[in-house]
C-alpha atoms as a PDB file:
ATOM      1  CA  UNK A   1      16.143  11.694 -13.659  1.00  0.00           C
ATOM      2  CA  UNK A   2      16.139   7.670 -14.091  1.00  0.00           C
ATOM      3  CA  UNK A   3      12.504   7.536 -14.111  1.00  0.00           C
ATOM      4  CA  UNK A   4      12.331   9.733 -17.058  1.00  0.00           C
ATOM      5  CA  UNK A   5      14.985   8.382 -18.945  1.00  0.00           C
ATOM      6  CA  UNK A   6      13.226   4.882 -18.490  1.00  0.00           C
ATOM      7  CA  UNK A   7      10.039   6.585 -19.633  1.00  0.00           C
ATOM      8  CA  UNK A   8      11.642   7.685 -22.883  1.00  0.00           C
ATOM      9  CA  UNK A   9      12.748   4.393 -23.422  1.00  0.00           C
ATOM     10  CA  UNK A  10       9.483   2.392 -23.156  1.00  0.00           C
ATOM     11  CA  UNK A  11       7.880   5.380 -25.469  1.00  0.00           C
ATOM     12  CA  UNK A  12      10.287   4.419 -27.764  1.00  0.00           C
ATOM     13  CA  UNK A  13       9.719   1.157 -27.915  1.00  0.00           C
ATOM     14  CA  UNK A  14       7.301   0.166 -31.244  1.00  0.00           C
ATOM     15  CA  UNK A  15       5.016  -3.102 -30.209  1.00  0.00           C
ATOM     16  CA  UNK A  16       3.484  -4.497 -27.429  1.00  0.00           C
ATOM     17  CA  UNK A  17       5.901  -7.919 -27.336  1.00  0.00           C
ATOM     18  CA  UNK A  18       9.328  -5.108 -27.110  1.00  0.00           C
ATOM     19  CA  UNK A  19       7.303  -3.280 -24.143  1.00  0.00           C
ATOM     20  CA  UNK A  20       6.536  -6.667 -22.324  1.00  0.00           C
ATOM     21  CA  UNK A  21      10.232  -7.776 -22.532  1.00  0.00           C
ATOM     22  CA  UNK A  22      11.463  -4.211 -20.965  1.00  0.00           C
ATOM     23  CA  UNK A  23       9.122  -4.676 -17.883  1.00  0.00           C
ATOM     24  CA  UNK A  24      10.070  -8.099 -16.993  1.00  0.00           C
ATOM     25  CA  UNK A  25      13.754  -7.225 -17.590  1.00  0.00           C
ATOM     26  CA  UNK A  26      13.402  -3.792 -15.683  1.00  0.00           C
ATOM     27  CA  UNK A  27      11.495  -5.382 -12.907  1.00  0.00           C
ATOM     28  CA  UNK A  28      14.193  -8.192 -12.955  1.00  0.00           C
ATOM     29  CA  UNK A  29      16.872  -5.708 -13.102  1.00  0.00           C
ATOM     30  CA  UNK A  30      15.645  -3.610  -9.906  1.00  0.00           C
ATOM     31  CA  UNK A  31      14.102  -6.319  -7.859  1.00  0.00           C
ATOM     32  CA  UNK A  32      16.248  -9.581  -8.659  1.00  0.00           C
ATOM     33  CA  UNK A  33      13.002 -11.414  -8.485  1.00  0.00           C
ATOM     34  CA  UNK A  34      13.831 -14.367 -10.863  1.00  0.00           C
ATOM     35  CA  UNK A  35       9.817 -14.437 -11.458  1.00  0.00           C
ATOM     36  CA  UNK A  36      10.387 -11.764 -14.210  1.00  0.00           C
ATOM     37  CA  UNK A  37      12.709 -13.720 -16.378  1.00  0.00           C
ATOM     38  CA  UNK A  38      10.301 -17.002 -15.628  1.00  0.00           C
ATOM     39  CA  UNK A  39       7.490 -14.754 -16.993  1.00  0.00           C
ATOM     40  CA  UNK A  40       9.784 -13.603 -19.826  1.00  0.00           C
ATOM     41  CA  UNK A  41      10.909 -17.187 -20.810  1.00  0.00           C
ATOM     42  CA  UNK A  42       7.422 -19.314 -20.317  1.00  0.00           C
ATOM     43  CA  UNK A  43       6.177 -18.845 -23.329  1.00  0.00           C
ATOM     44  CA  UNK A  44       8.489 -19.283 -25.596  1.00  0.00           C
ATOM     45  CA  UNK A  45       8.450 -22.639 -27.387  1.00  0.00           C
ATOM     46  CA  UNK A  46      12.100 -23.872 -26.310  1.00  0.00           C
ATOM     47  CA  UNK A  47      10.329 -23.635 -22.840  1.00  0.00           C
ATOM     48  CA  UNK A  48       7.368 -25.613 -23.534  1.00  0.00           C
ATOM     49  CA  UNK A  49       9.432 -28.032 -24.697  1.00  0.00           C
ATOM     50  CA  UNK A  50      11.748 -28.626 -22.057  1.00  0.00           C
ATOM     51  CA  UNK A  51       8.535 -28.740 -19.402  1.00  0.00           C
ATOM     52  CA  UNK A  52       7.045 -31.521 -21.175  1.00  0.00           C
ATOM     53  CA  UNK A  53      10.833 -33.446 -20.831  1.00  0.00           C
ATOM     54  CA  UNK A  54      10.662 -32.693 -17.390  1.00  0.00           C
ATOM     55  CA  UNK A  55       7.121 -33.630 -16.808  1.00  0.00           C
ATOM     56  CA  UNK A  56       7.649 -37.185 -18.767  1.00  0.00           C
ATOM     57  CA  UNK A  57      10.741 -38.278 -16.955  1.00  0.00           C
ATOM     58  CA  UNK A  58      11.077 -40.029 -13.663  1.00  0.00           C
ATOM     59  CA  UNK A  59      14.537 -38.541 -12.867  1.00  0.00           C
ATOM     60  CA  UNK A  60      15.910 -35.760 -14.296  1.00  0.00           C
ATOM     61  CA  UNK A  61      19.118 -34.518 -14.402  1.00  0.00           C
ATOM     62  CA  UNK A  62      20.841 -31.641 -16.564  1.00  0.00           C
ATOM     63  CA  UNK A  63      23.857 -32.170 -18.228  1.00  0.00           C
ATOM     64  CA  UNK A  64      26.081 -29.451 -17.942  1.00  0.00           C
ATOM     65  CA  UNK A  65      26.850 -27.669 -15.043  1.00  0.00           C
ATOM     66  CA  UNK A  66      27.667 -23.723 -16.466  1.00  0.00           C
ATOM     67  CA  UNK A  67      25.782 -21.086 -16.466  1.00  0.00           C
ATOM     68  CA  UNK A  68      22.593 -22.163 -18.906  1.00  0.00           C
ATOM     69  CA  UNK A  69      22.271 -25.552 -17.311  1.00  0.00           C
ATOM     70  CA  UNK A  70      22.422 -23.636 -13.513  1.00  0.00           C
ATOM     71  CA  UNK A  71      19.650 -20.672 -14.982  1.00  0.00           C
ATOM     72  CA  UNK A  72      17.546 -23.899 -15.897  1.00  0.00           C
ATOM     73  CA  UNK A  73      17.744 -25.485 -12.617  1.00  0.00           C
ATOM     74  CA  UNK A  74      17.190 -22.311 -11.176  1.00  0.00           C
ATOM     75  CA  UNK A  75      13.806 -22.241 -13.053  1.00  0.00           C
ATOM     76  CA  UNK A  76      12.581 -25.423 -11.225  1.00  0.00           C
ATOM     77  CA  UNK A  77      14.475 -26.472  -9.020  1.00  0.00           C
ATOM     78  CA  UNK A  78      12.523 -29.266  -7.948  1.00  0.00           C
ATOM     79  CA  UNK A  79      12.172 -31.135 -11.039  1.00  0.00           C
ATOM     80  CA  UNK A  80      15.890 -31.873 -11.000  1.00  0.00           C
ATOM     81  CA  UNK A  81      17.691 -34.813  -9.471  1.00  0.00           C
ATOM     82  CA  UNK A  82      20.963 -32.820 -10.035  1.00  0.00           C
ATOM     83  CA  UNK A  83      23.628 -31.029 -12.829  1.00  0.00           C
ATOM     84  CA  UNK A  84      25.994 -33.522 -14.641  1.00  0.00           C
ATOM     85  CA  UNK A  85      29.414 -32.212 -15.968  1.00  0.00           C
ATOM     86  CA  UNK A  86      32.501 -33.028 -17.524  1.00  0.00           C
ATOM     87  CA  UNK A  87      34.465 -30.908 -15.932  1.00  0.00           C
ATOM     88  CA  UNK A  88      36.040 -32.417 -12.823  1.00  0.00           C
ATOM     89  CA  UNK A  89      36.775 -29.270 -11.000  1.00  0.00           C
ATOM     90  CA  UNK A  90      32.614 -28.861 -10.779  1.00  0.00           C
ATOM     91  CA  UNK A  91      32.011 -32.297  -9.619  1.00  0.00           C
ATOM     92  CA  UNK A  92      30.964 -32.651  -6.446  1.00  0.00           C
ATOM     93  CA  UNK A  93      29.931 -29.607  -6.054  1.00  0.00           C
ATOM     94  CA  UNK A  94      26.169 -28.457  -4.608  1.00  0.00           C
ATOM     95  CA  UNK A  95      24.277 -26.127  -7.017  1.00  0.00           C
ATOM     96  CA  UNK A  96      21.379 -24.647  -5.850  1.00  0.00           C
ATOM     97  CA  UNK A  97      20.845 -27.513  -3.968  1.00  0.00           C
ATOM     98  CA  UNK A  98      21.161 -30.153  -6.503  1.00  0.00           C
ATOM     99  CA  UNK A  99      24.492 -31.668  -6.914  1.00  0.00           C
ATOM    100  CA  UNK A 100      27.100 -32.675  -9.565  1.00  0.00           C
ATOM    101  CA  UNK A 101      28.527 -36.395  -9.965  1.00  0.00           C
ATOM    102  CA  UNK A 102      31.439 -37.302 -11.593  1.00  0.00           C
ATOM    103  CA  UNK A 103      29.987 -38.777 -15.210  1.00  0.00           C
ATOM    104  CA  UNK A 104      32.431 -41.509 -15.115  1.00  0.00           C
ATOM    105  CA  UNK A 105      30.876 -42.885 -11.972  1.00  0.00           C
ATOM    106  CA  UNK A 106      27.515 -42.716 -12.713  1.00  0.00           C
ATOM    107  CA  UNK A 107      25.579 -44.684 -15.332  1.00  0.00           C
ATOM    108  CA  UNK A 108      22.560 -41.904 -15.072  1.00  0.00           C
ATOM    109  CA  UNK A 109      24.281 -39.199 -16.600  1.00  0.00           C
ATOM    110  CA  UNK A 110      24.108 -41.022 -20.412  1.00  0.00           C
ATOM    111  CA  UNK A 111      20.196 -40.268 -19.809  1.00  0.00           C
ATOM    112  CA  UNK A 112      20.696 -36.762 -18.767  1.00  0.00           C
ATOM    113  CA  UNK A 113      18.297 -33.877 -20.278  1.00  0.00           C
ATOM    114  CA  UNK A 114      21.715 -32.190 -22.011  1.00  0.00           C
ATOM    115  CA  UNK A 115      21.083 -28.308 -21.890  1.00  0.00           C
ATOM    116  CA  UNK A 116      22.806 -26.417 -24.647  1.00  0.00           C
ATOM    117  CA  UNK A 117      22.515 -22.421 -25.215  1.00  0.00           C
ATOM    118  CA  UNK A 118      23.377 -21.251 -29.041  1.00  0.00           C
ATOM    119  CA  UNK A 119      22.712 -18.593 -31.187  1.00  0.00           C
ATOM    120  CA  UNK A 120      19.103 -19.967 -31.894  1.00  0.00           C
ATOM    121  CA  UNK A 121      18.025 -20.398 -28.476  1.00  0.00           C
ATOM    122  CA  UNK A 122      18.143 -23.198 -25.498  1.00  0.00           C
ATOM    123  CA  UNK A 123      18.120 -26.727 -27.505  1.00  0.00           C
ATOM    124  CA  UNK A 124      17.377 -30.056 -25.621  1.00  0.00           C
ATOM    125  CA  UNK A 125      19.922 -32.088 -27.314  1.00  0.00           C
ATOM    126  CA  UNK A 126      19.834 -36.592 -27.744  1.00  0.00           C
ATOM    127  CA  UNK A 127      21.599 -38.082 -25.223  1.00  0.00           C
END
C-alpha cells in the first residue's frame, strides 16, 4: 500500500529537479543515511560557497551552535575546529565531536564562519 502511494507521488511530480529532490529525501527519510541530504544540498550555490570558506581557512569554526550550524558540521565534520555560541547553557558542550567555547574566553570566535539559516537559504555572514 506505501509503495503505491509513493509511486503516485513521484508520477505526479512534473520535472526532473522535483523527482531528484523526492529520492534523496525518501531515501533519507527510510535509511537516515545523511549522504542523501549531502547529495541534495551539494550543488546548490550556498554550498559551493561555504566549501571554498572552508577550504581557504586554516581553522574553522562555526558560529552558532543550533540546529543549522550542527546540520553544517554534520556535513564535514572534519573541516571544523568546533561550534561557537552565545548561549552559555551550550558552552562547553561536545557536538558531534567538535566542541563549544565560551565566546568571551576565546579571541577565535570574532573569526568564526557565522552560519545563519533564513528564508533565502544558508548565508555565510561577515564576522
Amino acid at each position: 500500500m506505501m509503495e503505491h502511494r509513493v509511486r503516485q507521488i513521484y508520477r505526479r511530480l512534473q520535472d526532473d529537479e522535483s523527482r531528484f529532490v523526492f529520492e534523496k529525501r525518501l531515501m533519507h527519510s527510510l535509511t537516515g543515511d545523511a549522504r542523501y541530504i549531502q547529495e541534495l544540498v551539494a550543488p546548490l550555490p550556498e554550498a559551493k560557497a561555504l566549501r571554498q570558506t572552508i577550504l581557504q581557512g586554516e581553522e574553522n569554526f562555526i558560529f552558532g551552535a543550533g540546529d543549522y550550524g550542527q546540520a553544517v558540521y554534520a556535513m564535514a565534520p572534519q573541516a571544523w575546529e568546533g561550534i561557537f555560541d552565545n548561549n552559555p547553557q551550550k558552552w562547553g558542550q561536545k557536538i558531534g565531536g567538535g566542541y563549544n567555547s565560551p565566546t568571551k574566553n576565546d579571541t577565535r570566535a570574532s573569526a568564526c564562519t557565522r552560519i545563519s539559516r533564513g528564508a533565502q537559504g544558508w548565508a555565510e555572514l561577515p564576522a
